[in-house]
Each structure stands twice: as C-alpha cells, then as structure tokens.
C-alpha atoms as a PDB file:
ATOM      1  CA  UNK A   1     -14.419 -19.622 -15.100  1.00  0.00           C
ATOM      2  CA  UNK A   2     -10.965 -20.416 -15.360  1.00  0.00           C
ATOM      3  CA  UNK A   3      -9.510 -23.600 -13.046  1.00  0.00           C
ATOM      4  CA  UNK A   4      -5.904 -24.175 -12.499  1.00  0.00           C
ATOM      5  CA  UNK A   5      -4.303 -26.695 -10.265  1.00  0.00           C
ATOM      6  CA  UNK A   6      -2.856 -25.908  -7.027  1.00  0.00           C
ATOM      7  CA  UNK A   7      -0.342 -27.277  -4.657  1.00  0.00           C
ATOM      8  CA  UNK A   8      -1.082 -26.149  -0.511  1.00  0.00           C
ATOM      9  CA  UNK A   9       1.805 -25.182   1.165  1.00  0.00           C
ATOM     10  CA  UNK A  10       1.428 -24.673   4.679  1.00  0.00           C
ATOM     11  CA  UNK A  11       2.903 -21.541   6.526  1.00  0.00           C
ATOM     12  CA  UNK A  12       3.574 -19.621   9.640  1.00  0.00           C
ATOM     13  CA  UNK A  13       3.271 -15.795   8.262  1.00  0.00           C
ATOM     14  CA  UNK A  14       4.467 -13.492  11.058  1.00  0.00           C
ATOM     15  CA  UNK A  15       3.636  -9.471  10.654  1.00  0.00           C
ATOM     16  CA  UNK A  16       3.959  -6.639  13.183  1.00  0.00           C
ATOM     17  CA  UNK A  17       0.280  -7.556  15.066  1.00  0.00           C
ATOM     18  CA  UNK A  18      -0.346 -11.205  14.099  1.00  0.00           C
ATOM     19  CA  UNK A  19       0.971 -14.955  13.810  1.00  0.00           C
ATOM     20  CA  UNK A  20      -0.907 -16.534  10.988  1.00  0.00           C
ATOM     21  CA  UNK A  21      -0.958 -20.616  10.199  1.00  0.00           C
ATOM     22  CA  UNK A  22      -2.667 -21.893   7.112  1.00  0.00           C
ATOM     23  CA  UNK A  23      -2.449 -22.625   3.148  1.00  0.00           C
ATOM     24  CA  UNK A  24      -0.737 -20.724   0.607  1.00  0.00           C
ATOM     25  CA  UNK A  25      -1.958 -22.077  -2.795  1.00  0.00           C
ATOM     26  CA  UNK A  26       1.010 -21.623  -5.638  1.00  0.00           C
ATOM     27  CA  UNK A  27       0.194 -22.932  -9.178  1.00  0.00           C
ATOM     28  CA  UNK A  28       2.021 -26.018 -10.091  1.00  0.00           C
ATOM     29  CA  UNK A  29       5.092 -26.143 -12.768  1.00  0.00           C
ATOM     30  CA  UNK A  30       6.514 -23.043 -14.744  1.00  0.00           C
ATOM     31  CA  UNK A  31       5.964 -19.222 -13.541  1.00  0.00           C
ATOM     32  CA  UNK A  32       4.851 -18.930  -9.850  1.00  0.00           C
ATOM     33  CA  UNK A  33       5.713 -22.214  -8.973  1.00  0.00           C
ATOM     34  CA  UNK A  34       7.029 -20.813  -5.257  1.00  0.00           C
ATOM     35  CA  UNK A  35       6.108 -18.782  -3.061  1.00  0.00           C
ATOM     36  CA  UNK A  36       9.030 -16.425  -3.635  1.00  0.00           C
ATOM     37  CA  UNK A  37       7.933 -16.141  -7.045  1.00  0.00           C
ATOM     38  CA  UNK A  38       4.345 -14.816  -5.704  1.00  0.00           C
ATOM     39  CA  UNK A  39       5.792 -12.368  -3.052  1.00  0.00           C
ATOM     40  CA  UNK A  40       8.262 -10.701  -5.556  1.00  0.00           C
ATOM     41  CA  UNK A  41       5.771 -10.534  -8.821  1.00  0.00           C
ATOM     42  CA  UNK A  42       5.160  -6.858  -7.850  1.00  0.00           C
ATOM     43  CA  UNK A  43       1.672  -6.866  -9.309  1.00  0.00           C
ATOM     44  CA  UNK A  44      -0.173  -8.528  -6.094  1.00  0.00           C
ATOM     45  CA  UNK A  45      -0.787  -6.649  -3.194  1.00  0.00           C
ATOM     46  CA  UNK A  46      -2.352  -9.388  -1.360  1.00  0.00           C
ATOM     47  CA  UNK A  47      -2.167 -13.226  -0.433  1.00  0.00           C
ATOM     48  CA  UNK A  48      -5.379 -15.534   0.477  1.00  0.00           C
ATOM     49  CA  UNK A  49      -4.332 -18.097   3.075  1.00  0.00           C
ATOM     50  CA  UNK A  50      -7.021 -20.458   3.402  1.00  0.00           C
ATOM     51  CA  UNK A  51      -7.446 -23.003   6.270  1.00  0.00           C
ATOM     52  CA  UNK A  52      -6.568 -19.819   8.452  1.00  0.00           C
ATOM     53  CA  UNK A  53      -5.872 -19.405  12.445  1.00  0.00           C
ATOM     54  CA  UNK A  54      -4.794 -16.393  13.992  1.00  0.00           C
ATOM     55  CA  UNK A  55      -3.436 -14.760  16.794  1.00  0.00           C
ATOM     56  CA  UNK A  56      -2.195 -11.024  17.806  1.00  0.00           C
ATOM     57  CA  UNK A  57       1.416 -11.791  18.361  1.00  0.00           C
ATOM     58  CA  UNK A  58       2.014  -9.713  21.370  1.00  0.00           C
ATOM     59  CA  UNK A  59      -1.023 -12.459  22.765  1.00  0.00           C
ATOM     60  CA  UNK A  60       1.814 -15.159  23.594  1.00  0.00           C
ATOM     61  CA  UNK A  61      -0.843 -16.923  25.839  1.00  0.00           C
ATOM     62  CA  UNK A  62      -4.217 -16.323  23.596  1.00  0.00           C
ATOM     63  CA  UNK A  63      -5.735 -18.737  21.848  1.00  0.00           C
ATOM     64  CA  UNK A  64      -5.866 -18.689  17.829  1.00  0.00           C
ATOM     65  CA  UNK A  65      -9.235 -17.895  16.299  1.00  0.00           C
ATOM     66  CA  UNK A  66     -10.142 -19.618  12.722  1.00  0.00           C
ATOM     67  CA  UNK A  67     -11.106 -18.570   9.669  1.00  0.00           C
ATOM     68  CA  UNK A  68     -11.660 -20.494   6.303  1.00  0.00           C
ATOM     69  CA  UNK A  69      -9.554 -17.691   3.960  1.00  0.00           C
ATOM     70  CA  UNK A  70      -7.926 -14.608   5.012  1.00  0.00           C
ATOM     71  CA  UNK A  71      -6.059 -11.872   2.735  1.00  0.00           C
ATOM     72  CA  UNK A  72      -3.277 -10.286   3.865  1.00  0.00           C
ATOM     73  CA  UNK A  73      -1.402  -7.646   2.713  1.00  0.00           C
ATOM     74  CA  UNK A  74       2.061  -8.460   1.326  1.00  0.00           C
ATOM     75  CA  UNK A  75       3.413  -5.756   2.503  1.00  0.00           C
ATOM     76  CA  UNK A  76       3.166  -6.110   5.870  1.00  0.00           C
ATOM     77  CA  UNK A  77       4.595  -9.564   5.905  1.00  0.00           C
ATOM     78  CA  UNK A  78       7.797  -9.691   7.933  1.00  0.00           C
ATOM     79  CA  UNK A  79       8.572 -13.731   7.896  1.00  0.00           C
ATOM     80  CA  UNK A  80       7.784 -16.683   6.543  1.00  0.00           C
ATOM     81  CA  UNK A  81       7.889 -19.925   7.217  1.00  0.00           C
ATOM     82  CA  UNK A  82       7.412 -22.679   5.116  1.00  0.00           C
ATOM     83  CA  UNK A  83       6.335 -25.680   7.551  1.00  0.00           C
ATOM     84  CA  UNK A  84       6.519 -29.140   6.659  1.00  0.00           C
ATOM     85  CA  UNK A  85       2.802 -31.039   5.100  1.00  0.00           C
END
C-alpha cells in the first residue's frame, strides 16, 4: 500500500440539501497542494471528508448528525469554506 502525508484542512461544504463540517485531506508540497487544485483536476468525481457532521440545510434548527468519512460528489458542491484549525 502506498502512504503519503497529509495536511487536514477543515471546511464548511455547502450543497443544495446539506451543510457539511469536517476534514479535507490535500497532499503536502507540489501538485494538489490546495484544495482548488483537487476540485479542478477533472479526474475526481468525489471528495472524502473525514471527521464529518451534517445537516439538511433547509433544517436551520436541526441538529448535525456525525459520521467518521463521508464522500461527496464534487459536483454538487456549491461553496466552500475554508475555516480556520
């Protein structure tokens, strides 16, 4: 198995139905160093977010559920936001 390091950057990832918190893992130095780099490759469909809660966005009130990793599809991301560690 192959093993790369990772930095965690944590996120807010907003689509039509859902507000998502956790980890986005990006590989350290060089090609896909940002996040930008991994949304606009072209060649992945989806993103793992680990450390996950969730809520449906139209929920203002509802409480998040958790998950350990959830994989979303890039295309149905409509913000992002980096948040601070």
């Amino acid at each position: 198995m192959v093993e790369f390091k990772t930095d965690r950057v944590p996120v807010r990832i907003f689509t039509s139905s859902f507000e998502i918190e956790g980890n986005v893992h990006i590989k350290l130095g060089g090609y896909l160093d940002r996040i930008s780099d991994v949304l606009n490759l072209g060649k992945t469909k989806y993103l793992p977010i680990t450390e996950t809660k969730y809520r449906i966005r139209s929920d203002n009130d509802g409480e998040f559920a958790q998950t350990d990793c959830l994989i979303i599809n890039i295309g149905n991301v409509e913000m992002i936001d980096v948040m601070e560690p």
